[in-house]
Protein backbone atom coordinates (compact mmCIF):
# COMPACT_ATOMS: atom_id res chain seq x y z
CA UNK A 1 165.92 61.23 -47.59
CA UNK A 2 167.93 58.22 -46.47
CA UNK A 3 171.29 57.82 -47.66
CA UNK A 4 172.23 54.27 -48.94
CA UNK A 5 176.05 53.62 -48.81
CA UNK A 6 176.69 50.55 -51.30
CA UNK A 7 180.17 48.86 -50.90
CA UNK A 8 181.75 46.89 -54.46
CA UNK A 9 183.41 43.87 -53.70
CA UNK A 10 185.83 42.58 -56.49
CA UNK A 11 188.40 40.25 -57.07
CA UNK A 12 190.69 42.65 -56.15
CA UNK A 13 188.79 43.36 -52.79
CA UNK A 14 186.64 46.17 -51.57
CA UNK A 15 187.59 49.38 -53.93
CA UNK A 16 184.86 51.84 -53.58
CA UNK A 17 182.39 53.64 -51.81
CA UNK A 18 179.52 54.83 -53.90
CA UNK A 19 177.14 57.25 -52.12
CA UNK A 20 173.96 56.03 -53.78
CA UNK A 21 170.78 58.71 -52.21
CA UNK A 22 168.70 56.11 -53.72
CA UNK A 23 165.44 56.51 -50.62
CA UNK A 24 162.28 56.81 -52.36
CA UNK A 25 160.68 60.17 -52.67
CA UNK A 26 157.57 60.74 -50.19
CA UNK A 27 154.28 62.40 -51.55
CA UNK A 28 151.85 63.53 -49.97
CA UNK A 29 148.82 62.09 -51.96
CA UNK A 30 145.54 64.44 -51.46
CA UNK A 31 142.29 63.08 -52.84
CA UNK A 32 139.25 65.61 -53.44
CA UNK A 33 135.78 63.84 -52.00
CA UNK A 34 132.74 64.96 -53.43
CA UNK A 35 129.09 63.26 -51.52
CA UNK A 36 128.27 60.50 -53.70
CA UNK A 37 128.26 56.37 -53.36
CA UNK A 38 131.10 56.12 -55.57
CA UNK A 39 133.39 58.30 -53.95
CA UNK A 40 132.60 56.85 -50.35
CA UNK A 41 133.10 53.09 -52.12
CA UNK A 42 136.56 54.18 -53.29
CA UNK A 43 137.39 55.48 -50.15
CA UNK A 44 137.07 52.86 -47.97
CA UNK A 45 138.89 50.64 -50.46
CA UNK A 46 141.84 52.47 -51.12
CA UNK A 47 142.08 55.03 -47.91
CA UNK A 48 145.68 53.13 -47.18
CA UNK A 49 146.99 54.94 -49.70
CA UNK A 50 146.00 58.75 -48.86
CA UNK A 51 147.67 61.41 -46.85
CA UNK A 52 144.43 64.07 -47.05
CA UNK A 53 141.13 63.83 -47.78
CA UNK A 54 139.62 66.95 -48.90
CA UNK A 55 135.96 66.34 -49.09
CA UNK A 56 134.26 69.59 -50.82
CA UNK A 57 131.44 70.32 -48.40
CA UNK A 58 131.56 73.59 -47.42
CA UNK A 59 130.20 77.21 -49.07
CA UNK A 60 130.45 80.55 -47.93
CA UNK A 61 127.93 84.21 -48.95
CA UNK A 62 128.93 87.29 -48.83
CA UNK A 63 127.72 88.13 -45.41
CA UNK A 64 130.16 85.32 -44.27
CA UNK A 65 127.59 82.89 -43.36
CA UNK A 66 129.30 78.94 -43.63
CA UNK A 67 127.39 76.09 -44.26
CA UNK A 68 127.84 72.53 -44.84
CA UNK A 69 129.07 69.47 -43.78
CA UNK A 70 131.35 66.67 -43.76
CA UNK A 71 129.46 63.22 -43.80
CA UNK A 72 130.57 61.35 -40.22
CA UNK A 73 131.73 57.93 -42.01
CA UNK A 74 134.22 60.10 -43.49
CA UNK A 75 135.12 61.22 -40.31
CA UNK A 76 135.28 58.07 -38.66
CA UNK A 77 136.66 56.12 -41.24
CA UNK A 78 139.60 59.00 -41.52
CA UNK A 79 140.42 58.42 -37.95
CA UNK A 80 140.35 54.90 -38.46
CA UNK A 81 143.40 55.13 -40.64
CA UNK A 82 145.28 58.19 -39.49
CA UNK A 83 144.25 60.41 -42.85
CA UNK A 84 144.40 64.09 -42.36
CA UNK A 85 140.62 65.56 -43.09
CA UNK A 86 140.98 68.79 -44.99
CA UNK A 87 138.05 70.31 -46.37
CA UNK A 88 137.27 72.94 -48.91
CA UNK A 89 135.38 76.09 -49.12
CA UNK A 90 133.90 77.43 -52.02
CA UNK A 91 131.44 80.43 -53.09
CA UNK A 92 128.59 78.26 -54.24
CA UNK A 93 128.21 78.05 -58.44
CA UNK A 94 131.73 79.82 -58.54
CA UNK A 95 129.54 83.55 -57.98
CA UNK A 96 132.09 86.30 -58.99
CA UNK A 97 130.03 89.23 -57.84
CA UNK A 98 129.15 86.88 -54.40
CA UNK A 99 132.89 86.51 -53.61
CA UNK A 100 133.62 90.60 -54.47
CA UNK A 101 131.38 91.07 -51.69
CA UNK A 102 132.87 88.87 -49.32
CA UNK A 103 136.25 90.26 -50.13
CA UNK A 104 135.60 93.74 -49.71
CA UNK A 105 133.24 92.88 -46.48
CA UNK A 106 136.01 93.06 -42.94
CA UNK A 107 132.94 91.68 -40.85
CA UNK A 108 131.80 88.84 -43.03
CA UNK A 109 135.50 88.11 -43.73
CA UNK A 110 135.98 87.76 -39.99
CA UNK A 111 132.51 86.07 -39.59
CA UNK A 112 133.81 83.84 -41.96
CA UNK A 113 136.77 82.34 -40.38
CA UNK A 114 135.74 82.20 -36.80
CA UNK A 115 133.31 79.53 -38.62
CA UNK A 116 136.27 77.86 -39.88
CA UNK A 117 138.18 77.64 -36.88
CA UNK A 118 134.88 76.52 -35.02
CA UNK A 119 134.41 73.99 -37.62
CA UNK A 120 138.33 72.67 -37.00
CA UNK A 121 138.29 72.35 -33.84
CA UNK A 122 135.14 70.94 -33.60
CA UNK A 123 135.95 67.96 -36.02
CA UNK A 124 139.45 67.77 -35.86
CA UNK A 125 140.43 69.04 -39.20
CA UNK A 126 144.21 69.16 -39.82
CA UNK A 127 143.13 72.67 -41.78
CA UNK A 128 140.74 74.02 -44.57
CA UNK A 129 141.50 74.36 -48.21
CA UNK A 130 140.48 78.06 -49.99
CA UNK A 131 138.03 77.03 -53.12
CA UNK A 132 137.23 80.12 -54.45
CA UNK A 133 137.18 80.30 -58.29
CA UNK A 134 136.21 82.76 -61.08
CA UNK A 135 137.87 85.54 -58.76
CA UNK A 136 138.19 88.99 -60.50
CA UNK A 137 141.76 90.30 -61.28
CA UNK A 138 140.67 93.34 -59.70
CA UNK A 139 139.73 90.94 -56.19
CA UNK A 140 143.91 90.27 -56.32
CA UNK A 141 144.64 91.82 -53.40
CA UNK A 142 141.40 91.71 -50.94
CA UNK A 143 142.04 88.05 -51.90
CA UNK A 144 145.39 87.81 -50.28
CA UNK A 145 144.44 89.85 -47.02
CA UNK A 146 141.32 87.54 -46.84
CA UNK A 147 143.65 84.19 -47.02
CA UNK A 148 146.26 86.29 -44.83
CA UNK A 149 143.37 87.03 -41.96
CA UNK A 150 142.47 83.18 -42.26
CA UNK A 151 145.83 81.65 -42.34
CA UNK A 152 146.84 83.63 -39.38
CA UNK A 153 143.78 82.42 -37.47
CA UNK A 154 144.18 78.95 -38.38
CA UNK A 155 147.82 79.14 -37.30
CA UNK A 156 147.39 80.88 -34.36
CA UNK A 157 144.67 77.77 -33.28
CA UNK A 158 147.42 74.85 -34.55
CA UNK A 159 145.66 74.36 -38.42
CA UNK A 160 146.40 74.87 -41.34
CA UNK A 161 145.41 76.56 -44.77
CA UNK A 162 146.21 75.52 -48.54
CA UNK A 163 144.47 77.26 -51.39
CA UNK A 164 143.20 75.18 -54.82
CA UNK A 165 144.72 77.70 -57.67
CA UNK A 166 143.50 77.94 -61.19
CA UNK A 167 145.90 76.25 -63.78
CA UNK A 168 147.78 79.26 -65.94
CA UNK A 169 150.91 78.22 -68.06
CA UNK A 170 152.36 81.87 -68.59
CA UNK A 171 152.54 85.41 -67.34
CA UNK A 172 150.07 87.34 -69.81
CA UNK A 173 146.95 86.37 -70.91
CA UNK A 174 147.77 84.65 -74.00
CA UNK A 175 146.69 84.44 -78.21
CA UNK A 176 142.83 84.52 -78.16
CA UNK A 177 139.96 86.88 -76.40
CA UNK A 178 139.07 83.06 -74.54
CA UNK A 179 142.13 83.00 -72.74
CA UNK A 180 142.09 87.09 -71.84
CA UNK A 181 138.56 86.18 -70.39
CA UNK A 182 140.47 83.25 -68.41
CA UNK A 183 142.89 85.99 -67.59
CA UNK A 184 140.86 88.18 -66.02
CA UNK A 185 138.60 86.20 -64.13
CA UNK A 186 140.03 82.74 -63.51
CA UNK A 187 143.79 83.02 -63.50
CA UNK A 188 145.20 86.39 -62.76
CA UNK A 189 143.56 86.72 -59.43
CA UNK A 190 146.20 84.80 -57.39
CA UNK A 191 149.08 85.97 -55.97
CA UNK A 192 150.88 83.19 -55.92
CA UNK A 193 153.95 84.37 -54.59
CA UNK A 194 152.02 85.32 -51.70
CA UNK A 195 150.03 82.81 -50.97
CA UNK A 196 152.75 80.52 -51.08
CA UNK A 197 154.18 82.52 -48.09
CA UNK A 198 151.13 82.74 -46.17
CA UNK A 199 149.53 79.27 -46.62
CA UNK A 200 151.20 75.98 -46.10
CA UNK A 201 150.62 74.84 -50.01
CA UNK A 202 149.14 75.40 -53.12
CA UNK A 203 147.45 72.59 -55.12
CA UNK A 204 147.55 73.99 -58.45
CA UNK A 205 144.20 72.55 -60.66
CA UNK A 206 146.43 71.24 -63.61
CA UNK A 207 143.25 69.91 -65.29
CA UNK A 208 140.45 71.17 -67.51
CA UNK A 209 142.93 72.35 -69.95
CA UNK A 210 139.88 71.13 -72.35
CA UNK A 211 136.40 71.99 -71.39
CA UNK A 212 132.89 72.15 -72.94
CA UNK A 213 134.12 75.98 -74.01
CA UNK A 214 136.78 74.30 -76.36
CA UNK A 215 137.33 72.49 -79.10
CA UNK A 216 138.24 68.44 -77.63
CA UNK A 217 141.05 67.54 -76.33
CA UNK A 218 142.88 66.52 -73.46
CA UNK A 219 142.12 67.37 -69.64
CA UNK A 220 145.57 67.68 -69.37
CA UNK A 221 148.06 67.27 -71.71
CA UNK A 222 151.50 66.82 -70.34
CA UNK A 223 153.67 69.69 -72.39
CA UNK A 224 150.55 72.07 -70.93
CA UNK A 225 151.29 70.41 -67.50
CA UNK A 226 154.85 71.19 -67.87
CA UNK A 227 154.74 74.68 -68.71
CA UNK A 228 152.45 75.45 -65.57
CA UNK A 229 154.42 73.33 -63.22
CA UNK A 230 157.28 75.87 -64.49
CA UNK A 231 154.90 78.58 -63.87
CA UNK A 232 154.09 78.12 -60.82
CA UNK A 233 157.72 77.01 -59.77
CA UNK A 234 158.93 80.77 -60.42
CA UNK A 235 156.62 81.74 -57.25
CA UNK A 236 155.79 78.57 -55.56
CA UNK A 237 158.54 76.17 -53.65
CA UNK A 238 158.65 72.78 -54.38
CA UNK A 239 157.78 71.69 -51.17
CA UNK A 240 154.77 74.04 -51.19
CA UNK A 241 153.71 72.86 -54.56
CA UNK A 242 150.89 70.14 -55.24
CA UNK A 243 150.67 69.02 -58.88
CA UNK A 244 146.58 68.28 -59.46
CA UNK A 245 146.31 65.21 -61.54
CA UNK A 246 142.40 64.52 -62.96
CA UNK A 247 141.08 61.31 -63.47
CA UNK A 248 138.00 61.86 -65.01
CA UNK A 249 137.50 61.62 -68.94
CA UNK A 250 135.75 63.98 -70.86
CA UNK A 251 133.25 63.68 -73.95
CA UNK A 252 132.48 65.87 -76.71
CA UNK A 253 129.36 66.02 -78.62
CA UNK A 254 126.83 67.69 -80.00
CA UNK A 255 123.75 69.18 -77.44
CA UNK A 256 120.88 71.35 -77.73
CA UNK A 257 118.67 73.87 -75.67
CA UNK A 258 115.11 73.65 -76.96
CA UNK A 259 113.05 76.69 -76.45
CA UNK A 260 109.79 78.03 -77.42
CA UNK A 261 110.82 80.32 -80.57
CA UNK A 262 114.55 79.02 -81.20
CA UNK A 263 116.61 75.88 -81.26
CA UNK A 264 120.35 76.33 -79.52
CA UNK A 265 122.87 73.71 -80.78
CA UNK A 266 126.20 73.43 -79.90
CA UNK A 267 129.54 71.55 -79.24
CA UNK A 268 129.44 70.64 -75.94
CA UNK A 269 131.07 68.15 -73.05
CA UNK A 270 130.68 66.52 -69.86
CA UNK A 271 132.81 65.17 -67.37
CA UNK A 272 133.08 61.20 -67.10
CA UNK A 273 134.25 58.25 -64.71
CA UNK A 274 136.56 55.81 -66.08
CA UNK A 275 133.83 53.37 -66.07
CA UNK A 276 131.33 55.52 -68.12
CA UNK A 277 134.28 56.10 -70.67
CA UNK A 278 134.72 52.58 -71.17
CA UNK A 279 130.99 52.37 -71.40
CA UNK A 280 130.80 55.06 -74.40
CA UNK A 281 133.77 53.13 -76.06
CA UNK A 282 131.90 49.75 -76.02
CA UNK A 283 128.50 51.29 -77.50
CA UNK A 284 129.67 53.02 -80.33
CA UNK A 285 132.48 50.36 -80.84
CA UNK A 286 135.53 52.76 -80.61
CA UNK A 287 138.64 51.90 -81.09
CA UNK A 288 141.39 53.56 -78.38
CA UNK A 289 144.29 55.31 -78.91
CA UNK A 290 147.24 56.70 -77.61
CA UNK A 291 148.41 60.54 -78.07
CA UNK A 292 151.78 59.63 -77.21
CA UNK A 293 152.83 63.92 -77.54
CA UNK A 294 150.27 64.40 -75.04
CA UNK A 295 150.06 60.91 -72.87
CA UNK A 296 146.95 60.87 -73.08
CA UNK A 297 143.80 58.05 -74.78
CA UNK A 298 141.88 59.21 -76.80
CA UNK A 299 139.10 58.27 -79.74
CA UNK A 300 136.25 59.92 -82.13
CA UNK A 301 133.12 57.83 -83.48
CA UNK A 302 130.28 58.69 -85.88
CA UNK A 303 127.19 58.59 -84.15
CA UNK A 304 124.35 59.80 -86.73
CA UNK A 305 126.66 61.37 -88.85
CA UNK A 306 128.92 63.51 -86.50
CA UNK A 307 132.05 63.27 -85.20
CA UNK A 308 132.52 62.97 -81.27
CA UNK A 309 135.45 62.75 -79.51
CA UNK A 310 136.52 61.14 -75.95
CA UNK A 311 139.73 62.15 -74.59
CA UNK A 312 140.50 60.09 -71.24
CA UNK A 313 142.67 59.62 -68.39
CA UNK A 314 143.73 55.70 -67.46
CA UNK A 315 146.68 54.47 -65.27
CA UNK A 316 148.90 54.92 -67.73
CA UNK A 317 148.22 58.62 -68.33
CA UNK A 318 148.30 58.99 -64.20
CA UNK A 319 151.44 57.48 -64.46
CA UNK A 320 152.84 59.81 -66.36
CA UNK A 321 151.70 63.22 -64.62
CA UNK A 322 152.91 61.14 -61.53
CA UNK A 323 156.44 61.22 -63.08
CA UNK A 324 156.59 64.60 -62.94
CA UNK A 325 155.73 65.33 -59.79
CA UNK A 326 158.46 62.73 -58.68
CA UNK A 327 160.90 64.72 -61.51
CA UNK A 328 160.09 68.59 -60.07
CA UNK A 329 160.34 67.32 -56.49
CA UNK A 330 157.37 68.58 -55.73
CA UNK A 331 154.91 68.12 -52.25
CA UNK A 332 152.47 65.66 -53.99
CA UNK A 333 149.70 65.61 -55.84
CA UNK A 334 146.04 66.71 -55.79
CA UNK A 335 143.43 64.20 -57.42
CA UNK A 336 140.24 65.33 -58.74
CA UNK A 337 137.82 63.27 -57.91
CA UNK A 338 138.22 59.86 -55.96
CA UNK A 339 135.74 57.81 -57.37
CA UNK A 340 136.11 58.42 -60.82
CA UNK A 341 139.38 56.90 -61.41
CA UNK A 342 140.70 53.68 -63.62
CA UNK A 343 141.12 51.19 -60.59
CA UNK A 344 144.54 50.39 -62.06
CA UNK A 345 145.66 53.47 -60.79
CA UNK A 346 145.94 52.51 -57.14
CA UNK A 347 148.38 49.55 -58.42
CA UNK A 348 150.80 52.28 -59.20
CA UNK A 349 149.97 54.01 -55.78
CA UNK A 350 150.98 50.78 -53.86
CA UNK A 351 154.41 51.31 -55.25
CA UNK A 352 154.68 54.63 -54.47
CA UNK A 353 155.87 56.14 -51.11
CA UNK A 354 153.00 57.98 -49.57
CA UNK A 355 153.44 59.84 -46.37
């Protein structure tokens, strides 16, 4: 951080010396890349203001076998502009029981990340990101040799390793059977303490604090955004920390499963861009509002005689989870998905110091 040393001049002449460490903070802004036109479109508009793309491209089985790829106009277009390529890995449809196997498995582990390495060197990846949700509180600890073996490896060959870690706000499970079942198989898997020494960061998935399992509301709220960034803070340094910031919207409404002897219906959500939000607000002539608590928009319509409910995220709700990654002095921030953003937001990322 520069140091800015502003001398007072007065009638009286120069009287002080105010030390003033006024340098603006540097992020390091990651954007998540999934294969789809609008994601690509986005990129090549805005790629001045990204420090890693993460595109998330690659799975994993549980003999170890990696597949995927990273599409080449990424590639090119990454080199281009000096962005850092870091993809992810994930066991495909979040399989529990698939990534047990893995974990438990030394020769697919190792199988595993010779493919990574391979695969870095190969493209010139700065690293690879760990992706590996719904992991087993019991998987704790074959988790953290497995990201041990790899970042070691990775290391050894001049990359680098991060790890995308499940959002949890407290220590114990929480006031309802939903959240000891996020307890137990989404959350309490991570050692974060660990990985935090063993990786070079941790982007923490501050977002579907709301999903089509709960009743509406936001995708993240900031006092829930607070309480994990404090969380994670107790293990984590700042430095190693990156706060994930969504900018998709989600909509709640009612769905059904039709089969042959019964009818399902249920509350139920998807995920939406910016764009499609704005779209659902103009049919059903919704009005917007702002949850200032929360710093969020939000709204609820009739449509046929039911309540639904869009909760979404904008500029100014980016601008505000921004804050507190500026406030924590944390690494950056992790955005899922580029693409699906207000366009508004990369105003606020021209005035902000990426690095």
């Amino acid at each position: 951080m520069r140091k800015i040393f502003l001398w007072i001049w007065s009638g009286a002449g120069l009287f002080a010396g105010v030390n003033l460490a006024l340098a603006q903070q540097q992020l390091e802004s990651l954007f998540y890349y999934v294969d789809d036109p609008a994601s690509y479109a986005s990129l090549q508009k805005n790629i001045a203001h990204i420090s890693i793309i993460a595109p998330a491209m690659y799975n994993v089985d549980e003999d170890g076998v990696v597949w995927g790829e990273v599409d080449p106009r990424v590639l090119k277009l990454a080199k281009e502009h000096k962005v850092e390529v870091m993809p992810l890995i994930h066991n495909p449809g979040f399989n529990q029981e698939m990534l047990h196997k893995l974990l438990i498995n030394a020769t697919a582990r190792q199988r595993t990340i010779e493919s990574l390495v391979d695969e870095c060197k190969k493209y010139g990846y700065r690293g690879i990101q760990f992706d590996f949700e719904n992991l087993g509180i019991n998987d704790k600890d074959a988790f953290t040799q497995f990201y041990a073996e790899t970042a070691q490896t990775l290391h050894a060959a001049g990359f680098q390793l991060s790890v995308a870690v499940v959002h949890r706000p407290e220590k114990y499970p929480g006031p309802t059977k939903y959240f000891k079942w996020l307890h137990k198989n989404w959350r309490a898997g991570y050692d974060l303490k660990a990985l935090a020494e063993l990786g070079d960061f941790i982007s923490v998935m501050t977002y579907s604090q709301h999903t089509r399992r709960t009743p509406p509301g936001p995708n993240a709220g900031i006092p829930w955004m607070k309480k994990n960034i404090e969380f994670f803070l107790s293990a984590v340094p700042p430095e190693k920390l990156s706060l994930g910031i969504p900018v998709q919207s989600q909509h709640w409404y009612t769905d059904q499963d039709d089969e042959k002897y019964f009818v399902n219906a249920r509350s139920w959500s998807r995920a939406l861009s910016y764009q499609e939000a704005l779209s659902v607000v103009e049919r059903y002539s919704a009005k917007i509002n702002w949850l200032d608590e929360q710093k969020v928009p939000f709204t609820f319509f009739e449509n046929g005689g039911l309540f639904e409910y869009l909760f979404l995220e904008n500029a100014q709700s980016f601008q505000h989870k921004l804050d507190l990654v500026k406030l924590n002095k944390l690494r950056g921030f992790s955005v899922w998905v580029i693409g699906q953003e207000d366009p508004e937001v990369w105003k606020i990322l021209e005035k902000t110091a990426i690095r």
